[in-house]
Protein backbone atom coordinates (compact mmCIF):
# COMPACT_ATOMS: atom_id res chain seq x y z
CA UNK A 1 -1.22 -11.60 1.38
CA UNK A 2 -4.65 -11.67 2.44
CA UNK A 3 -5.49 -9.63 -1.21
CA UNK A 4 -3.84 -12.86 -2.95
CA UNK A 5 -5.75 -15.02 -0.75
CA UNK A 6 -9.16 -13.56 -1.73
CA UNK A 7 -8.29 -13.14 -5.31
CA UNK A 8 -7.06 -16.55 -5.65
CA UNK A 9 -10.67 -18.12 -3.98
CA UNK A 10 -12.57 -15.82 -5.96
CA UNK A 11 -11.64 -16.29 -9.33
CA UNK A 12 -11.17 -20.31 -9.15
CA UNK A 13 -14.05 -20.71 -11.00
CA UNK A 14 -15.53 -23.08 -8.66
CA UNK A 15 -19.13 -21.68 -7.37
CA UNK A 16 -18.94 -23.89 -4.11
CA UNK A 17 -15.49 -23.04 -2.98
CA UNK A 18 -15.15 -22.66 1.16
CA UNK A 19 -13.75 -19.35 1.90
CA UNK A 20 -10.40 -19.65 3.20
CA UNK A 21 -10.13 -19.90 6.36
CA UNK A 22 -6.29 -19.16 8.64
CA UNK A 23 -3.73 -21.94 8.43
CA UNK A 24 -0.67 -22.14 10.35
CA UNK A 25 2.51 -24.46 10.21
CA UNK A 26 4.15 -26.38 12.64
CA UNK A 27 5.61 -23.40 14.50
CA UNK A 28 2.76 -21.47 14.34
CA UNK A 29 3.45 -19.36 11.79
CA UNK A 30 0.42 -17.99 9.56
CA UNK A 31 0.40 -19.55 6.09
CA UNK A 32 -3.11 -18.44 5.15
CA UNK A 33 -4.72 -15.23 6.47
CA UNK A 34 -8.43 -15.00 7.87
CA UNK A 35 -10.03 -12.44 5.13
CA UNK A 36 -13.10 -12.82 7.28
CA UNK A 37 -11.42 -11.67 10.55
CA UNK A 38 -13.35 -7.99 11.72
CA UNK A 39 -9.59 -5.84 10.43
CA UNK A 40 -9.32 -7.82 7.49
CA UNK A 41 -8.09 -5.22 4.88
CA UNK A 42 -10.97 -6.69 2.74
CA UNK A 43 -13.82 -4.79 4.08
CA UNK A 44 -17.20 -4.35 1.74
CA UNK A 45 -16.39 -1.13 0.07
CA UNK A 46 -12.95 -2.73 -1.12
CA UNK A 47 -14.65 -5.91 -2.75
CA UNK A 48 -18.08 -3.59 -4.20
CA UNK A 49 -15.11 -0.97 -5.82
CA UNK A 50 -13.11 -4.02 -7.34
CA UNK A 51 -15.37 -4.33 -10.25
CA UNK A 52 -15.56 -0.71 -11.79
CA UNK A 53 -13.97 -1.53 -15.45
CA UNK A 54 -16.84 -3.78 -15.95
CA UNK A 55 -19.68 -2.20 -16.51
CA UNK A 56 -22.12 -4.52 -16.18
CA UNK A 57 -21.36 -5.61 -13.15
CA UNK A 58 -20.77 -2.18 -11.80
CA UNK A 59 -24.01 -1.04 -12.72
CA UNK A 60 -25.47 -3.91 -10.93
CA UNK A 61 -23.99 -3.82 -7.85
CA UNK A 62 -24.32 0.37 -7.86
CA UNK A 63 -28.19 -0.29 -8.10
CA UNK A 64 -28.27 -2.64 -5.33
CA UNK A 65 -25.26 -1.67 -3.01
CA UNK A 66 -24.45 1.55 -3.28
CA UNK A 67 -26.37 2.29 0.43
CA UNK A 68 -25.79 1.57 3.80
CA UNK A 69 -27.69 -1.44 3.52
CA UNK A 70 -24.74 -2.89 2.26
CA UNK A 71 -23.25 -2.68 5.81
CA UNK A 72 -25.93 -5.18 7.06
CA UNK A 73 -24.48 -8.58 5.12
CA UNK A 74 -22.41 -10.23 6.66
CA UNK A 75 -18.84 -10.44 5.06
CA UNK A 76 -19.17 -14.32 4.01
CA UNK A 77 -22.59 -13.79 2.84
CA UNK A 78 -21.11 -10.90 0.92
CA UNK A 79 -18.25 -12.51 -0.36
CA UNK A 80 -20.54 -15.73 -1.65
CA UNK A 81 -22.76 -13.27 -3.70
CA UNK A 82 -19.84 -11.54 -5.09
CA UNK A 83 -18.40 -15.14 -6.76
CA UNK A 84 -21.76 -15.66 -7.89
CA UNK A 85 -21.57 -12.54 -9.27
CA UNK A 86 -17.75 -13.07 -11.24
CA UNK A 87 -19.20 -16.58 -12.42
CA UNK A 88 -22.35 -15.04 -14.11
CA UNK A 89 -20.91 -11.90 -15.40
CA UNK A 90 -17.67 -13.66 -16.61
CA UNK A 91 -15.16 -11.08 -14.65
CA UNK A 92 -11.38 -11.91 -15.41
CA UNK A 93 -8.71 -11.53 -13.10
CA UNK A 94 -7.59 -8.93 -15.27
CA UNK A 95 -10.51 -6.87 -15.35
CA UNK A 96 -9.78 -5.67 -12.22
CA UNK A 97 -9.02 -2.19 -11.09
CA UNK A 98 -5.10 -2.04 -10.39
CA UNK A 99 -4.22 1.15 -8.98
CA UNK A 100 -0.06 1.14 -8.87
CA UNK A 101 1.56 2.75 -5.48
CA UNK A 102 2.60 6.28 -5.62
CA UNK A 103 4.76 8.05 -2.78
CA UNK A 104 2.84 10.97 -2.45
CA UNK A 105 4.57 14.61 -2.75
CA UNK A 106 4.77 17.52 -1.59
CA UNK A 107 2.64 18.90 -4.62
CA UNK A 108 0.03 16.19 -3.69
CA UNK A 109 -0.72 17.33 -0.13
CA UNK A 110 -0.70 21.48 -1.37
CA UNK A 111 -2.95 20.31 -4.22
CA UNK A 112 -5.49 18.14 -1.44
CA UNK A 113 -5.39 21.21 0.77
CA UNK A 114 -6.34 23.51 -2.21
CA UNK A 115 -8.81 20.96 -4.06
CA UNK A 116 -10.46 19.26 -1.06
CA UNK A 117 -13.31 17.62 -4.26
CA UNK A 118 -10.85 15.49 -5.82
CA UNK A 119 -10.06 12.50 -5.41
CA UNK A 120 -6.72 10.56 -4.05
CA UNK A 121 -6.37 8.53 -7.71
CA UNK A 122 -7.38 11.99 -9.74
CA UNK A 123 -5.22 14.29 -7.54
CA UNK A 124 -2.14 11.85 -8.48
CA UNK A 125 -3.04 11.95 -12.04
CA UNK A 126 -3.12 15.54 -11.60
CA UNK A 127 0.31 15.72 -9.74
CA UNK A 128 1.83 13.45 -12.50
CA UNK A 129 0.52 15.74 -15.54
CA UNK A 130 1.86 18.68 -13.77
CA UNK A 131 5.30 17.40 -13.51
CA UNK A 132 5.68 16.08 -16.99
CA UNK A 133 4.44 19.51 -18.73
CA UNK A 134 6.80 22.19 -20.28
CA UNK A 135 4.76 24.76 -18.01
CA UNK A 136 6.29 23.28 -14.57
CA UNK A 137 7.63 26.55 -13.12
CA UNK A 138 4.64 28.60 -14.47
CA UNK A 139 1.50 26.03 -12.61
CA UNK A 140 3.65 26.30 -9.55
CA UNK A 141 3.63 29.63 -9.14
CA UNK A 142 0.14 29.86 -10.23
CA UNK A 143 -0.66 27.57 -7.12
CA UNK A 144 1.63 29.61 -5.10
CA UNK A 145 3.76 26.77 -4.28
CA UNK A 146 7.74 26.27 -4.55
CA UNK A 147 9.92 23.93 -6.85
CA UNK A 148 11.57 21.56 -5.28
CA UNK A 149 14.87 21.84 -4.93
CA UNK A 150 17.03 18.49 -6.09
CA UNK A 151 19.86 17.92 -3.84
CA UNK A 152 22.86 17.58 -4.83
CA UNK A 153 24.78 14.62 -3.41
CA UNK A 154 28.33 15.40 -2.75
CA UNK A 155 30.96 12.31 -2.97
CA UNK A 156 32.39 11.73 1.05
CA UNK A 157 36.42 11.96 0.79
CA UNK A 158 38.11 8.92 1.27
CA UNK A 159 39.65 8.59 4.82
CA UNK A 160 42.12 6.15 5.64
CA UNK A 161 42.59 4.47 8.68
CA UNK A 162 45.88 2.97 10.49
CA UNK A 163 45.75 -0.41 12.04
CA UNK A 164 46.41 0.36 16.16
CA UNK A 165 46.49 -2.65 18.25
CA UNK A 166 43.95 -2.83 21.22
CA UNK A 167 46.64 -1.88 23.51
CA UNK A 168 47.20 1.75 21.53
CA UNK A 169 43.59 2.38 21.23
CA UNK A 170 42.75 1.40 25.02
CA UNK A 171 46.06 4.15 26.30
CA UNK A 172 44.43 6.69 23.83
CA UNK A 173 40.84 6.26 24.26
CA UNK A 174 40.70 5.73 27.66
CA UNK A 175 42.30 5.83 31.13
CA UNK A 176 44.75 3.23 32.25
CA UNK A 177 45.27 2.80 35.60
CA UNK A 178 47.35 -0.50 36.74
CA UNK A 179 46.43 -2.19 39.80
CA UNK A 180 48.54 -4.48 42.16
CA UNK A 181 46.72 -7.52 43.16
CA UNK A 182 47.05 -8.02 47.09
CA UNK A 183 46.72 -11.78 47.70
């Protein structure tokens, strides 16, 4: 949510837009998150590495951000110069890097052991070539690694059950002992 949030104030197309800040409902339940808070997920790096299909932009910002002086602005002072920055350089929502959720494999954390240089998006690209090629069994054991194995689901037989009152299943489950009541 806080991703929507920021996307959402950043390409309104309004130069002098407050950053959002947290709102909460009547039983204090968070509608809005606080992108500014220090563990917001949207930390520099995150909104500098947005912007790499466009070009221009990426150059610009590679020229003057790509140090550790860009640990010195403040997020909102950051996040002000970055709008600026989508307003004059006409950035689209969809111009934005999208990089689509992958449960990693096993192949991906044998091929990050073996290939420490690549990185996370290129070792997934590499994964995904590998198992779409006719070669599959011949690159694993090149790498020295094993197929996996599918599993094969077996159907459960069908077991039916006979209605027992609670009386039954109390005598056969459990020890019944009857006690006389003194009074």
């Amino acid at each position: 949510m806080p991703y929507r949030t920021f996307n959402n104030w950043l390409f309104d197309g309004k130069p002098n837009s407050p950053i959002p800040r947290p709102k909460m409902d009547e039983n204090k339940k968070i509608i809005t998150p606080d992108i500014l808070k220090y563990n917001s997920p949207i930390r520099n790096t995150y909104v500098i590495g947005l912007f790499l299909k466009n070009p221009s932009l990426n150059f610009y910002l590679n020229n003057y951000f790509n140090d550790i002086n860009l640990w010195y602005l403040s997020r909102e002072e950051l996040f002000k110069f970055i709008k600026k920055c989508v307003i004059d350089f006409r950035v689209r929502k969809n111009n934005l890097m999208f990089y689509k959720y992958q449960k990693r494999k096993i192949l991906y954390d044998k091929l990050r052991d073996k290939q420490p240089i690549l990185k996370n998006d290129d070792l997934l690209l590499l994964c995904d070539i590998i198992e779409n090629s006719p070669n599959k069994k011949s690159i694993y054991d090149s790498l020295n690694l094993e197929m996996p194995k599918k599993l094969k689901v077996k159907k459960a037989k069908q077991i039916k059950a006979k209605k027992i009152s609670l009386k039954e299943f109390l005598e056969k489950h459990f020890f019944v002992k009857e006690i006389e009541r003194s009074s």
